[in-house]
N, C-alpha and C. Protein backbone atom coordinates (compact mmCIF):
# COMPACT_ATOMS: atom_id res chain seq x y z
N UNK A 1 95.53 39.73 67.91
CA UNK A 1 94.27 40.44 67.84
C UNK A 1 93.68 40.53 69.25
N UNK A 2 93.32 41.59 69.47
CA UNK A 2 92.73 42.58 70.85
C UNK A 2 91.50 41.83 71.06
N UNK A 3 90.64 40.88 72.57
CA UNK A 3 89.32 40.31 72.03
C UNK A 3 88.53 41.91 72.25
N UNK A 4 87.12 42.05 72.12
CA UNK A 4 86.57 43.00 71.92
C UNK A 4 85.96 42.77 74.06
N UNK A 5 86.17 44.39 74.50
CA UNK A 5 85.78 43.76 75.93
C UNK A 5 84.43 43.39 76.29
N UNK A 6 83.30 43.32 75.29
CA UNK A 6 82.23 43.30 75.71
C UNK A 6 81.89 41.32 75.55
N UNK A 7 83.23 41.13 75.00
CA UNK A 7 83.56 39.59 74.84
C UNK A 7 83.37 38.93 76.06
N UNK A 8 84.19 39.48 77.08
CA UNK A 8 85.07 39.07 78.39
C UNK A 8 84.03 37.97 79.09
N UNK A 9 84.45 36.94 79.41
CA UNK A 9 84.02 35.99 79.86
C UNK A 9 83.74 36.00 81.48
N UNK A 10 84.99 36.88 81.63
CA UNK A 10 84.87 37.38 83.17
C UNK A 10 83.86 37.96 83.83
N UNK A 11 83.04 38.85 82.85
CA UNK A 11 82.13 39.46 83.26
C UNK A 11 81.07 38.79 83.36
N UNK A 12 80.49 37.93 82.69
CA UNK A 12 78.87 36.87 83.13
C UNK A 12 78.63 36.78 84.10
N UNK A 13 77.76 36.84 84.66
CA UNK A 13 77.14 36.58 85.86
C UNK A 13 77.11 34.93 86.09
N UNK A 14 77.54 34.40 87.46
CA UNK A 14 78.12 33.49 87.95
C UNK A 14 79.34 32.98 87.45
N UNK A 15 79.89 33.97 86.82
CA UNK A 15 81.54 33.37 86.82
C UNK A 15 82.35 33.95 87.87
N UNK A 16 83.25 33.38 88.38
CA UNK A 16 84.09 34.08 88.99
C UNK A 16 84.81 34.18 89.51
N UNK A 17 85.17 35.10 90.29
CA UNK A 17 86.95 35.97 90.06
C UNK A 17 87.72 35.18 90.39
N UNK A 18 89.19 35.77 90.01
CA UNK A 18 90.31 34.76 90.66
C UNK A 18 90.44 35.31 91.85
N UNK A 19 89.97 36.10 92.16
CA UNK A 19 90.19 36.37 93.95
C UNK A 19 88.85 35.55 94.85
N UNK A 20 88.17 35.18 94.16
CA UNK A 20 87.10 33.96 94.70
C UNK A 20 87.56 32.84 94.78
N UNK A 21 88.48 32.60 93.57
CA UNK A 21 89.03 31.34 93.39
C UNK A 21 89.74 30.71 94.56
N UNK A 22 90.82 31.90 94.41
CA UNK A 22 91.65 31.29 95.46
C UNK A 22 91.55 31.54 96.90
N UNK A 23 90.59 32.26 97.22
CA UNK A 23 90.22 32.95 98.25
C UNK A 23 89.31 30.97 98.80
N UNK A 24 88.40 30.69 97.99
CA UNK A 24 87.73 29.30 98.49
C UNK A 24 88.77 28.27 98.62
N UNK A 25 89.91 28.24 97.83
CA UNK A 25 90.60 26.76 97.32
C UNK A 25 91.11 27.29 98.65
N UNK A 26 91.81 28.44 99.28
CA UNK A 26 92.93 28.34 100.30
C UNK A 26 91.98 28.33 101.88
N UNK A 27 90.40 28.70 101.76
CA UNK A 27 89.48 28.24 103.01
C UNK A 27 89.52 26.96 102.99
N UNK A 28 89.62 26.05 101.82
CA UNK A 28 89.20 24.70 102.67
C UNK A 28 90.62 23.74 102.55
N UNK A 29 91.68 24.40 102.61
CA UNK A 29 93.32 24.10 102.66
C UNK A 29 93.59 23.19 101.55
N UNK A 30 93.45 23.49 100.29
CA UNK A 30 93.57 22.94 99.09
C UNK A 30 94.83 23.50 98.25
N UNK A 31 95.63 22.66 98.17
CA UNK A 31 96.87 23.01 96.83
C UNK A 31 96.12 23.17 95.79
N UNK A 32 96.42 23.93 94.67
CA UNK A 32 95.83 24.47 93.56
C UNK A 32 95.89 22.75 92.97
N UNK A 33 96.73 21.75 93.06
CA UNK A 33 97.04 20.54 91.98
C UNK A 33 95.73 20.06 92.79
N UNK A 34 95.20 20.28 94.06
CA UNK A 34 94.37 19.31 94.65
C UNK A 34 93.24 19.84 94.04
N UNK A 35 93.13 21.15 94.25
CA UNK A 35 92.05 21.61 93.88
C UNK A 35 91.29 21.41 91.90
N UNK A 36 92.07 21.08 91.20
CA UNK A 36 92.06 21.16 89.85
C UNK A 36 92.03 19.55 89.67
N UNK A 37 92.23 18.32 90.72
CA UNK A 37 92.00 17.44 90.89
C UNK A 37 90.41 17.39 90.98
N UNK A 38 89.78 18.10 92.33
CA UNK A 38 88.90 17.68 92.19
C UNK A 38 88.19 17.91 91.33
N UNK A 39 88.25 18.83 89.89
CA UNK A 39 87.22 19.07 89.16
C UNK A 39 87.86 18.90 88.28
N UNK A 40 88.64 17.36 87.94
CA UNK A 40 88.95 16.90 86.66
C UNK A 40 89.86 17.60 86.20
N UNK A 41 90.60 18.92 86.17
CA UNK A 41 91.12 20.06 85.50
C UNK A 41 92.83 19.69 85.87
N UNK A 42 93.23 20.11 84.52
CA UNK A 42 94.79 20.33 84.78
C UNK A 42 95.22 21.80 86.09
N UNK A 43 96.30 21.00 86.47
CA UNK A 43 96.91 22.10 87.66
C UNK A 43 97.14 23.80 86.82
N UNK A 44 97.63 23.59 85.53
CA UNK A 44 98.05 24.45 84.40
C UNK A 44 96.34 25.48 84.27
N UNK A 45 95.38 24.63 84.32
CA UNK A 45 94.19 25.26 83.83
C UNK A 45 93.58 26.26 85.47
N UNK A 46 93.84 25.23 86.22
CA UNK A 46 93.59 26.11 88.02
C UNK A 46 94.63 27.37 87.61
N UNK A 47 95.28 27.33 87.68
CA UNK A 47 96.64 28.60 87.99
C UNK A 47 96.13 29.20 86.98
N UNK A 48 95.49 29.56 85.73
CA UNK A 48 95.13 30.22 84.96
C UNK A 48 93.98 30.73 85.40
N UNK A 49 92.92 30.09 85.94
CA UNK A 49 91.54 30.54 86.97
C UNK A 49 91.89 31.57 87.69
N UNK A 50 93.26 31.60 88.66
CA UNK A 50 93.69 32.11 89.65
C UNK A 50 94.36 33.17 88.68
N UNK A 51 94.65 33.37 88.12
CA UNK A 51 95.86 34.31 87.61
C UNK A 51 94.64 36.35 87.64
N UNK A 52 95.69 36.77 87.90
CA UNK A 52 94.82 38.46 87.91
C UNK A 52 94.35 38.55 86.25
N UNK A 53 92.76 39.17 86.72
CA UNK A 53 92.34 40.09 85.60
C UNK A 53 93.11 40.60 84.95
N UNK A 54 93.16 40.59 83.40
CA UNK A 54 93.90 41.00 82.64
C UNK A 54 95.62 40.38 82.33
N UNK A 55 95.77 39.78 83.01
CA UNK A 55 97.19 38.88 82.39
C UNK A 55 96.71 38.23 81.17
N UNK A 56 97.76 37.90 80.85
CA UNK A 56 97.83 37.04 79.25
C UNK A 56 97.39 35.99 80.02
N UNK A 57 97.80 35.22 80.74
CA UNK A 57 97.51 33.98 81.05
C UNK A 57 95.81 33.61 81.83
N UNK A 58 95.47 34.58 81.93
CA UNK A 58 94.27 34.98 82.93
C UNK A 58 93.35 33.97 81.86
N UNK A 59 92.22 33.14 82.78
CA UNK A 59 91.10 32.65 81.74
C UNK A 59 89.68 32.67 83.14
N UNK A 60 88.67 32.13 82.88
CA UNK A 60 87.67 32.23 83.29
C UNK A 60 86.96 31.03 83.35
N UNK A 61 86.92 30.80 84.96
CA UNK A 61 86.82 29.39 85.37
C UNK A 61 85.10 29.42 84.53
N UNK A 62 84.39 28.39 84.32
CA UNK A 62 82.93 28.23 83.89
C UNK A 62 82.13 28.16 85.16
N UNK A 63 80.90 28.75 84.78
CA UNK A 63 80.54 28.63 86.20
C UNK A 63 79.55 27.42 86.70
N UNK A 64 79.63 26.23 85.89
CA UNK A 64 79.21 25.37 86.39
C UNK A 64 80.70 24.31 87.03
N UNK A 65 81.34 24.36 86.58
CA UNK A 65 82.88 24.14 87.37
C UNK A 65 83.37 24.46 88.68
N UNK A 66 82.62 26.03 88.57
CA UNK A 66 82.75 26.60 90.24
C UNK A 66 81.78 25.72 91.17
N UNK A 67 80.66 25.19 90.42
CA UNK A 67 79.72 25.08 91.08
C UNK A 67 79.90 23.63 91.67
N UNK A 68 80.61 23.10 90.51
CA UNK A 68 81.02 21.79 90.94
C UNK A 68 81.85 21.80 92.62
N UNK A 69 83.32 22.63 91.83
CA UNK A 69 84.27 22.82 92.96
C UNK A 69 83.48 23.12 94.32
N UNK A 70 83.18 23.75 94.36
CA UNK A 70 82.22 24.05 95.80
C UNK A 70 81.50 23.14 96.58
N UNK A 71 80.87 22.26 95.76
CA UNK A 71 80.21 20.96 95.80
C UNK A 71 80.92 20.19 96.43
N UNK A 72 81.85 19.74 96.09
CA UNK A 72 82.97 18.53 96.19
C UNK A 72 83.54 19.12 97.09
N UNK A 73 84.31 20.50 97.60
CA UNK A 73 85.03 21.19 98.66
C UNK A 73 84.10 21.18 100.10
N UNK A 74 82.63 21.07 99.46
CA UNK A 74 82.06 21.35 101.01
C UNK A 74 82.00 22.82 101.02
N UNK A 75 81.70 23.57 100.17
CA UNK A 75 81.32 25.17 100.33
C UNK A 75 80.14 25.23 100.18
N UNK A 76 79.91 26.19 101.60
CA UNK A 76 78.11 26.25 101.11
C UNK A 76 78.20 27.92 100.42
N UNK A 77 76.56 27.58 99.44
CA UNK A 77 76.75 28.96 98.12
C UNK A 77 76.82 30.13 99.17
């Protein structure tokens, strides 16, 4: 079953993209296993963060998770 797109998790405001994702994890020289370390998360669940819009495997990091990650990485907002 198709989700409906007005579902999409992707779209909320402060979630976001996998090109944010990995665009921050690879500024502050983080392996995806390091990076999914620091926010408790399986390596399996990062690579799914990262994966392109619209793959099957694609999911949508939360955006208090990002907020964490950023935190702990030393990213300022």
């Amino acid at each position: 079953m198709v989700n409906h797109p007005k579902r999409s998790t992707r779209n909320r405001p402060g979630t976001p993209t996998p090109e944010q994702i990995k665009a921050a994890r690879e500024a502050v020289g983080l392996t995806q296993k390091q990076a999914a370390d620091l926010v408790q998360a399986s390596s399996r669940a990062w690579q799914n963060w990262e994966a392109p819009v619209g793959s099957p495997e694609g999911r949508a990091m939360r955006p208090a998770l990002w907020e964490m990650f950023r935190a702990k990485a030393g990213i300022e907002p």
